[in-house]
C-alpha atoms as a PDB file:
ATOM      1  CA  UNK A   1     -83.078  51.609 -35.062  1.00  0.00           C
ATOM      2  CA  UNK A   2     -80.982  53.405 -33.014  1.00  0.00           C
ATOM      3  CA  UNK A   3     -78.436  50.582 -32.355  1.00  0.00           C
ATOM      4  CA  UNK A   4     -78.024  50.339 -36.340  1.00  0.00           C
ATOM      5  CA  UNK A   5     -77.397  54.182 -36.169  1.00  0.00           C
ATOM      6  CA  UNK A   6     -74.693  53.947 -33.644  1.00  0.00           C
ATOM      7  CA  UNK A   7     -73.001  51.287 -35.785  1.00  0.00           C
ATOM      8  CA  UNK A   8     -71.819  54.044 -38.514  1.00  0.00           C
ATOM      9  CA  UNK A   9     -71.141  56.734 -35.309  1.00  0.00           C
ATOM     10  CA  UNK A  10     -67.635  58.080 -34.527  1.00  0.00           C
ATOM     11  CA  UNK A  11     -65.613  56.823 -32.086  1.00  0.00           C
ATOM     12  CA  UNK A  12     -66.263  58.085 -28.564  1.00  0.00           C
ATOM     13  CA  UNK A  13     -70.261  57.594 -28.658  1.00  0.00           C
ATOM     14  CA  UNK A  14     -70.821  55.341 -27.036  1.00  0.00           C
ATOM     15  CA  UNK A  15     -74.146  53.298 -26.181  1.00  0.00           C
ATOM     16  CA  UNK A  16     -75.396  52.272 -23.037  1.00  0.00           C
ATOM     17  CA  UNK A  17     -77.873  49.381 -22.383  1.00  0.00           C
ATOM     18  CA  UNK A  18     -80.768  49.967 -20.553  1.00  0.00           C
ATOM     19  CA  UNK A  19     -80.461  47.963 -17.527  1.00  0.00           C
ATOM     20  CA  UNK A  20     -84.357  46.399 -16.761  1.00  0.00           C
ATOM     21  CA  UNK A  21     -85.331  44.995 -12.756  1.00  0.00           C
ATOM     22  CA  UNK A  22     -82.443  46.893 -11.399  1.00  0.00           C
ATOM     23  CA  UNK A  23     -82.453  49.743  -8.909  1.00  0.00           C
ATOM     24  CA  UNK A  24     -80.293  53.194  -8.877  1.00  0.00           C
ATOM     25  CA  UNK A  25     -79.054  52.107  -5.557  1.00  0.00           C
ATOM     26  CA  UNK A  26     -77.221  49.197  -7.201  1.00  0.00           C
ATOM     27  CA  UNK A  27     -76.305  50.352 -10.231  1.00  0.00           C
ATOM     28  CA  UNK A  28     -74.526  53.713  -8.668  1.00  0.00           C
ATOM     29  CA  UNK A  29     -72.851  51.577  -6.012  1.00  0.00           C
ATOM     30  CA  UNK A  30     -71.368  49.128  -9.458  1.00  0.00           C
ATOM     31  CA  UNK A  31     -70.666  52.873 -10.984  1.00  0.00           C
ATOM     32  CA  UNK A  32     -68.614  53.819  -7.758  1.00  0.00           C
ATOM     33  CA  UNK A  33     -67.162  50.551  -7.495  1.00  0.00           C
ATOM     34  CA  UNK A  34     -65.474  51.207 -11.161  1.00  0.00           C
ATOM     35  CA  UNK A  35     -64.477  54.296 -10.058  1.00  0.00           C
ATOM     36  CA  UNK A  36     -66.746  56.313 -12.763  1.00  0.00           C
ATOM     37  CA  UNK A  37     -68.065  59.612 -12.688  1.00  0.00           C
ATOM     38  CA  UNK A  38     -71.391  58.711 -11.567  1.00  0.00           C
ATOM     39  CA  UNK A  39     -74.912  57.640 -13.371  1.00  0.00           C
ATOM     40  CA  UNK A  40     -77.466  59.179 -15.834  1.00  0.00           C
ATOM     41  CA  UNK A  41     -80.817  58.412 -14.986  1.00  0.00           C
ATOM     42  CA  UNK A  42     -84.561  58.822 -15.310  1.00  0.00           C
ATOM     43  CA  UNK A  43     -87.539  57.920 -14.540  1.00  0.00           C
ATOM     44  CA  UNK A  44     -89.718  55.292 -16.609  1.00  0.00           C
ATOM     45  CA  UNK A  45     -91.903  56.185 -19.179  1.00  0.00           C
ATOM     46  CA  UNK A  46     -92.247  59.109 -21.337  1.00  0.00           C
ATOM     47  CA  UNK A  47     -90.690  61.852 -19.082  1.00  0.00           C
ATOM     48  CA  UNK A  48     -87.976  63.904 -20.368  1.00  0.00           C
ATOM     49  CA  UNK A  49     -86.468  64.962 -16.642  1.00  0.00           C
ATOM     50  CA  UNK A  50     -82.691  63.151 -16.491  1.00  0.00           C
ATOM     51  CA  UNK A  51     -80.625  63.671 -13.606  1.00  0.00           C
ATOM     52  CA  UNK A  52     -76.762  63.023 -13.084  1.00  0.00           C
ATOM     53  CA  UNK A  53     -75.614  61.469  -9.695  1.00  0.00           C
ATOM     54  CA  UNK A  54     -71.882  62.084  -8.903  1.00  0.00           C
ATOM     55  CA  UNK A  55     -69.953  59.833  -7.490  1.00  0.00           C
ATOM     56  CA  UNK A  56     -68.439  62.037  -4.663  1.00  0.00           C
ATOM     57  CA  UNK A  57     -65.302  60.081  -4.733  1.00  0.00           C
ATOM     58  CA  UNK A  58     -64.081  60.447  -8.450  1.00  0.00           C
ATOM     59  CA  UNK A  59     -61.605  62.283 -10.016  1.00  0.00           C
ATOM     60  CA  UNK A  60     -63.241  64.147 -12.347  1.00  0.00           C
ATOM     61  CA  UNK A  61     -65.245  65.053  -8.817  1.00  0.00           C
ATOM     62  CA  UNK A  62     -61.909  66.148  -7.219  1.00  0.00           C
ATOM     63  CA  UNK A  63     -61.574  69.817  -6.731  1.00  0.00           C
ATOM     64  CA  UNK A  64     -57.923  70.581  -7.160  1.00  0.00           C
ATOM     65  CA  UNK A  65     -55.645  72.480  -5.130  1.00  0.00           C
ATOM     66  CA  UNK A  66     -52.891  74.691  -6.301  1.00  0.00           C
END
């Protein structure tokens, strides 16, 4: 349903697979790799906790200097 939803969305949203068998570990080290932000995560089942993991080493994670 919500795939079909997503189909009529604006640009910019955007959405993401739900990757099955594979751990954080790997899939922030892929995120890093790419150079992205970081990862969005939770834990199976029904909980509602998410949790963002920088990636230390972005540049949206760059504190800039004047």
């Amino acid at each position: 349903m919500l795939i079909m939803l997503l189909r009529k969305a604006a640009a910019g949203i955007r959405l993401t697979e739900h990757i099955a068998g594979a751990d954080g570990t790997t899939i922030f080290g892929h995120a890093c790799a790419m150079g992205l932000e970081g990862i969005v995560a939770k834990r199976r089942g029904r909980g509602t906790d998410w949790i963002k993991v920088k990636n230390p080493d972005a540049p949206a994670a760059r504190i800039m200097e004047w």
